[in-house]
Protein backbone atom coordinates (compact mmCIF):
# COMPACT_ATOMS: atom_id res chain seq x y z
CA UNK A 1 -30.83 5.94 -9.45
CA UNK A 2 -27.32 6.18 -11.67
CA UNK A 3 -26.24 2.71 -11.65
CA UNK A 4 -22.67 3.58 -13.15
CA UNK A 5 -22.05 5.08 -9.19
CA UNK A 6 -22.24 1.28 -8.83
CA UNK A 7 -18.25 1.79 -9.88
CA UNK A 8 -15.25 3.35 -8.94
CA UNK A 9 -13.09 0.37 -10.25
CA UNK A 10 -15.33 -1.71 -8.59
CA UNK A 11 -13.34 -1.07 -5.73
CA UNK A 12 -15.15 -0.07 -3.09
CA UNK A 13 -18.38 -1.92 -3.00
CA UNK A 14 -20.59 -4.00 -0.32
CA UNK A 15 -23.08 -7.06 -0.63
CA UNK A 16 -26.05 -7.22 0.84
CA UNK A 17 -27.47 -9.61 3.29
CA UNK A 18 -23.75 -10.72 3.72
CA UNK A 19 -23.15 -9.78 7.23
CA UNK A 20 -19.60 -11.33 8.54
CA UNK A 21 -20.61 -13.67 11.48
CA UNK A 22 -18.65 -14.30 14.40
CA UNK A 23 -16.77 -18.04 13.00
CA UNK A 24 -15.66 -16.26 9.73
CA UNK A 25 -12.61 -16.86 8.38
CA UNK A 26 -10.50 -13.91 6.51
CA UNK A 27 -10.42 -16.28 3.77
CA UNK A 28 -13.64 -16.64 3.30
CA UNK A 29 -14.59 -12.73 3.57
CA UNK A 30 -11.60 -12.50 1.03
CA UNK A 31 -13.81 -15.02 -1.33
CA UNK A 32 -16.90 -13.10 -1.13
CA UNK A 33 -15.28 -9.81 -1.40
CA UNK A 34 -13.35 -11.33 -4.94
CA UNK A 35 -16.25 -12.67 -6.46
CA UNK A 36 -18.16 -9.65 -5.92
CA UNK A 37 -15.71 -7.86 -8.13
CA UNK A 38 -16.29 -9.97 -10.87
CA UNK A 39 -17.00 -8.10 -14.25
CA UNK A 40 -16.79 -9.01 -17.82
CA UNK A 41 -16.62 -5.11 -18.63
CA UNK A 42 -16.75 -1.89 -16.93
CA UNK A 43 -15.99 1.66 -17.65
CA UNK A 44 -15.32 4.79 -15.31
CA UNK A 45 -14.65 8.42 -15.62
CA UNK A 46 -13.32 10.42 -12.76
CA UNK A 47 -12.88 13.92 -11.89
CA UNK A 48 -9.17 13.96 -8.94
CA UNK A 49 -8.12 17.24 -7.21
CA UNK A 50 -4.68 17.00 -6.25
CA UNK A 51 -3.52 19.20 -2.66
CA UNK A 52 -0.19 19.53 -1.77
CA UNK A 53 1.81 19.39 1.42
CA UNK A 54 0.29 23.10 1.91
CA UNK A 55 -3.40 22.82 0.78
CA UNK A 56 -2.28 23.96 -2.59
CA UNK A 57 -4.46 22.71 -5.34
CA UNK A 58 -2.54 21.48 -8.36
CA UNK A 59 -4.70 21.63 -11.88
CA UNK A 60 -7.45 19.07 -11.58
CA UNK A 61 -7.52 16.47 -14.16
CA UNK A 62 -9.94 14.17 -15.75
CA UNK A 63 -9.03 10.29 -16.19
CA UNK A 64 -11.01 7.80 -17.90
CA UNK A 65 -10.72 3.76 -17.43
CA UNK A 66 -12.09 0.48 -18.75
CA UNK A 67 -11.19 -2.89 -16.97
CA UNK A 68 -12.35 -6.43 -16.82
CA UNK A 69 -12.08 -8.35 -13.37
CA UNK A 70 -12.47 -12.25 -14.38
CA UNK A 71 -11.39 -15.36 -12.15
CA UNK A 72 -7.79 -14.70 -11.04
CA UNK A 73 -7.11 -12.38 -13.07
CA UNK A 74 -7.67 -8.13 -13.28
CA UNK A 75 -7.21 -5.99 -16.04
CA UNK A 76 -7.36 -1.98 -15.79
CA UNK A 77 -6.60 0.45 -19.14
CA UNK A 78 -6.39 4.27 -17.93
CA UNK A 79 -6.29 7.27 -20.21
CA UNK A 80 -5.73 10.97 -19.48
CA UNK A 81 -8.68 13.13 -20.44
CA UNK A 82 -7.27 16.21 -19.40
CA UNK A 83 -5.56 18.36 -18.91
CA UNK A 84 -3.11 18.11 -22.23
CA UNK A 85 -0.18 16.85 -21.08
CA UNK A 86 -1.43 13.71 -20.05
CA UNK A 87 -3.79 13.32 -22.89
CA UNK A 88 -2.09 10.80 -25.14
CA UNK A 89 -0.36 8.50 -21.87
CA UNK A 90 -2.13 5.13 -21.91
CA UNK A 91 -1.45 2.69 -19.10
CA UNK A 92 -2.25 -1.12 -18.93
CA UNK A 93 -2.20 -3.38 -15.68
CA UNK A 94 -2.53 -6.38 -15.11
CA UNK A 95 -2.57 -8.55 -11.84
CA UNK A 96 -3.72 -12.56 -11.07
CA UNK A 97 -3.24 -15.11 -8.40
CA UNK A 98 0.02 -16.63 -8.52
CA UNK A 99 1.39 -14.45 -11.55
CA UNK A 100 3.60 -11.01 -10.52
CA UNK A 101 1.83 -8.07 -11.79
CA UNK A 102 2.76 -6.04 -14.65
CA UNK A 103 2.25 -3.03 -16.27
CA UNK A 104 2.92 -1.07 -19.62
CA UNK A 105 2.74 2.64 -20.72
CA UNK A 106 1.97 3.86 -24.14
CA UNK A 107 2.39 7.57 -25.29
CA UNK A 108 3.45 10.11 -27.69
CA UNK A 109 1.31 11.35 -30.61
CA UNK A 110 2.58 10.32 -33.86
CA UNK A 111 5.34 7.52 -32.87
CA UNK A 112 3.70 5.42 -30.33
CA UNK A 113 6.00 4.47 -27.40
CA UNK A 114 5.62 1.86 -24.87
CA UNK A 115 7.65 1.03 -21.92
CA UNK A 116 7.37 -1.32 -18.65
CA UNK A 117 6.05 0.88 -15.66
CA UNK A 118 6.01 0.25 -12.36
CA UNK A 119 2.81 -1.03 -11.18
CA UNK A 120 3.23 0.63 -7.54
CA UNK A 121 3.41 4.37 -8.99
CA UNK A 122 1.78 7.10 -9.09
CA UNK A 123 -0.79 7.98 -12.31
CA UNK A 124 -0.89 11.26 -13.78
CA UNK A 125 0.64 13.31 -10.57
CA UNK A 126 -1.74 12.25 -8.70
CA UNK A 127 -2.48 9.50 -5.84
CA UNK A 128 -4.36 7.77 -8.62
CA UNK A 129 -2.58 4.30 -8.50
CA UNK A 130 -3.52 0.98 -10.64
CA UNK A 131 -2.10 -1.59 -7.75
CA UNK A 132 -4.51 0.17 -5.42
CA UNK A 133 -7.63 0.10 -7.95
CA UNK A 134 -6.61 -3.79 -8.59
CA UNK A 135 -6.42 -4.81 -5.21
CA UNK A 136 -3.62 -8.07 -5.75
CA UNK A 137 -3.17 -8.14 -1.76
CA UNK A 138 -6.41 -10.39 -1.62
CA UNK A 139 -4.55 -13.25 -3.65
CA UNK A 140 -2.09 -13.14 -1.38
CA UNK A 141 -1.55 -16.18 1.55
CA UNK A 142 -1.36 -14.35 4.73
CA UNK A 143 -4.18 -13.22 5.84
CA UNK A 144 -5.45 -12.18 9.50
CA UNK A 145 -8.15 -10.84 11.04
CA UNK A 146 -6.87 -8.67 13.62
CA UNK A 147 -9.53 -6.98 15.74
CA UNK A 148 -12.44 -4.44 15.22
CA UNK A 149 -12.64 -1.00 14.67
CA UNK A 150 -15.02 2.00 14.34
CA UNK A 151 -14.05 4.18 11.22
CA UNK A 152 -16.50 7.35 10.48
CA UNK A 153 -19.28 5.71 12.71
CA UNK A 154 -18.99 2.19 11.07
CA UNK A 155 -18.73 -1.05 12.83
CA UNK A 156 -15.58 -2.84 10.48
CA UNK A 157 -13.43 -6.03 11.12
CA UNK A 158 -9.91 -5.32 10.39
CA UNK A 159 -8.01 -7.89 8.20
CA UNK A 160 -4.37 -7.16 8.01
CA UNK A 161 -2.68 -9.00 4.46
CA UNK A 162 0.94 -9.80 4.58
CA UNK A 163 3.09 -10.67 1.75
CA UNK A 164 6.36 -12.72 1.88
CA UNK A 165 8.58 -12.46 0.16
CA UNK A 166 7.94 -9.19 -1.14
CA UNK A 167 8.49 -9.47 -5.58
CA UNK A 168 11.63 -8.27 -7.03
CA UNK A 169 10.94 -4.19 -7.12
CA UNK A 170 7.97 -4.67 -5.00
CA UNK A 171 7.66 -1.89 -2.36
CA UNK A 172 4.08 -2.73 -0.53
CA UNK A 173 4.22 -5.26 1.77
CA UNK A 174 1.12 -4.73 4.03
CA UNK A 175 -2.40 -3.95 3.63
CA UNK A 176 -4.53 -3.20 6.34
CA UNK A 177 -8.14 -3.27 5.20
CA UNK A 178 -11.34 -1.84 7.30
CA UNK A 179 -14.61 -3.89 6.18
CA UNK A 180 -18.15 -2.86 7.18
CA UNK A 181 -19.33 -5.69 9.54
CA UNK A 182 -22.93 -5.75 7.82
CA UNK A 183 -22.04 -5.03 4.10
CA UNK A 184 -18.44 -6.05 3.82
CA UNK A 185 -17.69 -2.86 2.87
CA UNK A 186 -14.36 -1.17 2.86
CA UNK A 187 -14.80 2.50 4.17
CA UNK A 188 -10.31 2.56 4.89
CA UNK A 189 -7.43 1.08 3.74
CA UNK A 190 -3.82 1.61 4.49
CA UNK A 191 -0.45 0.48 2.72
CA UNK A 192 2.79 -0.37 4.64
CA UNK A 193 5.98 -0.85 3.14
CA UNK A 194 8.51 -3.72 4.33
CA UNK A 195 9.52 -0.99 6.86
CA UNK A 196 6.43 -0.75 8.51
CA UNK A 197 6.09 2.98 6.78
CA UNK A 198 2.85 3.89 5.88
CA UNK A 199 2.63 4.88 2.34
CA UNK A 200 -0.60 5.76 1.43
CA UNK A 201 -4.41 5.91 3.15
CA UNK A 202 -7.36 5.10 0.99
CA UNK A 203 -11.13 6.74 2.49
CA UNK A 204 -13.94 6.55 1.09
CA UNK A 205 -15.67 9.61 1.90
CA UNK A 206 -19.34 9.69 0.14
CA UNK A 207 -21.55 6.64 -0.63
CA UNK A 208 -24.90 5.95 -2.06
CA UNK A 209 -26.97 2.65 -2.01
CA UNK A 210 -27.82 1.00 -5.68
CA UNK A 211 -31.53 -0.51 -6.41
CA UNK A 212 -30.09 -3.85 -5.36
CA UNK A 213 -29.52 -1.91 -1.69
CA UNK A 214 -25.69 -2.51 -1.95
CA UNK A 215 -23.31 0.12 -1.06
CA UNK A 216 -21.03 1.54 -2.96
CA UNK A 217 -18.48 4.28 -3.15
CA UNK A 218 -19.23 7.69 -5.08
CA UNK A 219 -16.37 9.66 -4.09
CA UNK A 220 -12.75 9.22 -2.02
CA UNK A 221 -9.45 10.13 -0.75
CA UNK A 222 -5.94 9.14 -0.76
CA UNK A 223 -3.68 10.59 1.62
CA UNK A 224 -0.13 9.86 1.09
CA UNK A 225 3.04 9.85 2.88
CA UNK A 226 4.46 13.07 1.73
CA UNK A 227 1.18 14.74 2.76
CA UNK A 228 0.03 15.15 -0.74
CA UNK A 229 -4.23 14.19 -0.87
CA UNK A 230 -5.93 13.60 -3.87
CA UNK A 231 -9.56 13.25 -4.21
CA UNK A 232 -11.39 11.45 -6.46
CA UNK A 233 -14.62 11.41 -7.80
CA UNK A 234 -17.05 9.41 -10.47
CA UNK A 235 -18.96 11.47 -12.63
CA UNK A 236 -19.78 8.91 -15.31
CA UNK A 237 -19.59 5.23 -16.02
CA UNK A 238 -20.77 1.84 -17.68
CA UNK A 239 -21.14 -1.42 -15.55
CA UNK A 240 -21.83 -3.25 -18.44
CA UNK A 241 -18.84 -2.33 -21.30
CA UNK A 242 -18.18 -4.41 -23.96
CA UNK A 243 -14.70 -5.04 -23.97
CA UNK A 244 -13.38 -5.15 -27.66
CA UNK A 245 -10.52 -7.79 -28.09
CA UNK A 246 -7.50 -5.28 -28.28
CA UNK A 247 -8.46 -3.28 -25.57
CA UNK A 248 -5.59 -5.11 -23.74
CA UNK A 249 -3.65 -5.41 -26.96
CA UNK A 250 -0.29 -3.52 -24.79
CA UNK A 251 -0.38 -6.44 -22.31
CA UNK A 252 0.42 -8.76 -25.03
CA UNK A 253 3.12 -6.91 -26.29
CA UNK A 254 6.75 -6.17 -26.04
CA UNK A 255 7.87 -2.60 -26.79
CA UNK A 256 9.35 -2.89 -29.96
CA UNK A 257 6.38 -5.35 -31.10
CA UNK A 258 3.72 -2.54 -30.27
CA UNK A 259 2.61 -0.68 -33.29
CA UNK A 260 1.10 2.97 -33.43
């Protein structure tokens, strides 16, 4: 069996033999759920269809990422494959407990340009967002379980993650998160803003187990507020990439410091 399925940012995966039992605390799923995500090095390549408001389908793209999830602290590169226009853009993220997150983006062809970006928006013109793939609302304090829920046929516990105060420029101020009793798996998530709008829906819509009988994602959607869906799959990947020691070289950089 492919073990690069094992993936998709390492987002959506379960553990087994870790059912949640009935004296759990969210806190303590949170723990499980972050250490599981732990990588020194990972690589993914995705194929996303983008639909409009009307079921139109927008030219599907190809976008390739490496990232390294260590204690406190996540790190995501993402690259345009295709098509053209997004070839030479080159994003870095970054998020951590108890640091804000940040993000840069590099492009151009011959003179190399970076610039801050905003960590919240949208990749590539799609629903294909790096807060969403890094996850930062499990480092935050409040955190609830708030009741149980069937989603697709699958017994979750819903855990509901505040944060106050919201960051300077921060938008997303609640997460509600839909984790697989059994396998601590999340099959939904949803994102509020600090007006109680929905902004976006995360599904995961295909699965397949890995030798070690975990779960994990293979392919998903995000719906977002303005009706646009994108969906996302892995086609290829590498659980165990070495990352080289400027692969987060933009992170450490100001724009004027970064050289082509």
């Amino acid at each position: 069996m492919p073990r690069y399925f094992m993936l998709i940012f390492l987002l959506m995966i379960g553990m087994v033999g870790s059912a949640v039992s009935a004296e759990e605390s969210a806190q303590n799923i949170i723990h499980r759920i972050l250490q599981h995500r732990l990588s020194q090095g990972f690589e993914v390549r995705m194929n996303i269809e983008v639909f409009d408001a009307e079921n139109q389908r927008q030219q599907p793209l190809k976008v390739a990422l490496i990232g390294r999830y260590v204690e406190q602290q996540q790190q995501l590169l993402i690259r345009g494959i295709t098509p053209a226009k997004y070839t030479h853009q080159i994003y870095a993220a970054e998020v951590g407990k108890n640091q804000p997150p940040r993000m840069f983006r590099r492009y151009g062809v011959e003179n190399h340009s970076v610039e801050p970006f905003n960590i919240e928006s949208p990749l590539f013109d799609s629903g294909l967002i790096a807060y969403d793939m890094l996850m930062p609302w499990w480092y935050w304090h409040d955190q609830q379980l708030i009741g149980n829920q069937m989603v697709n046929g699958h017994d979750c516990i819903v855990i509901q993650s505040v944060e106050q105060p919201l960051l300077i420029g921060q938008e997303i101020h609640r997460v509600i998160s839909y984790i697989d009793r059994k396998e601590l798996f999340p099959w939904r998530i949803e994102i509020f803003n600090n007006e109680q709008q929905r902004l976006r829906t995360l599904e995961v819509q295909q699965v397949m187990r890995l030798e070690s009988g975990a779960l994990t994602a293979k392919a998903l959607t995000v719906e977002q507020f303005n009706h646009q869906v994108s969906k996302i799959f892995i086609y290829s990947g590498d659980e165990h990439y070495l990352i080289q020691p400027e692969s987060f070289s933009i992170l450490e950089s100001t724009p004027q410091e970064v050289q082509p």
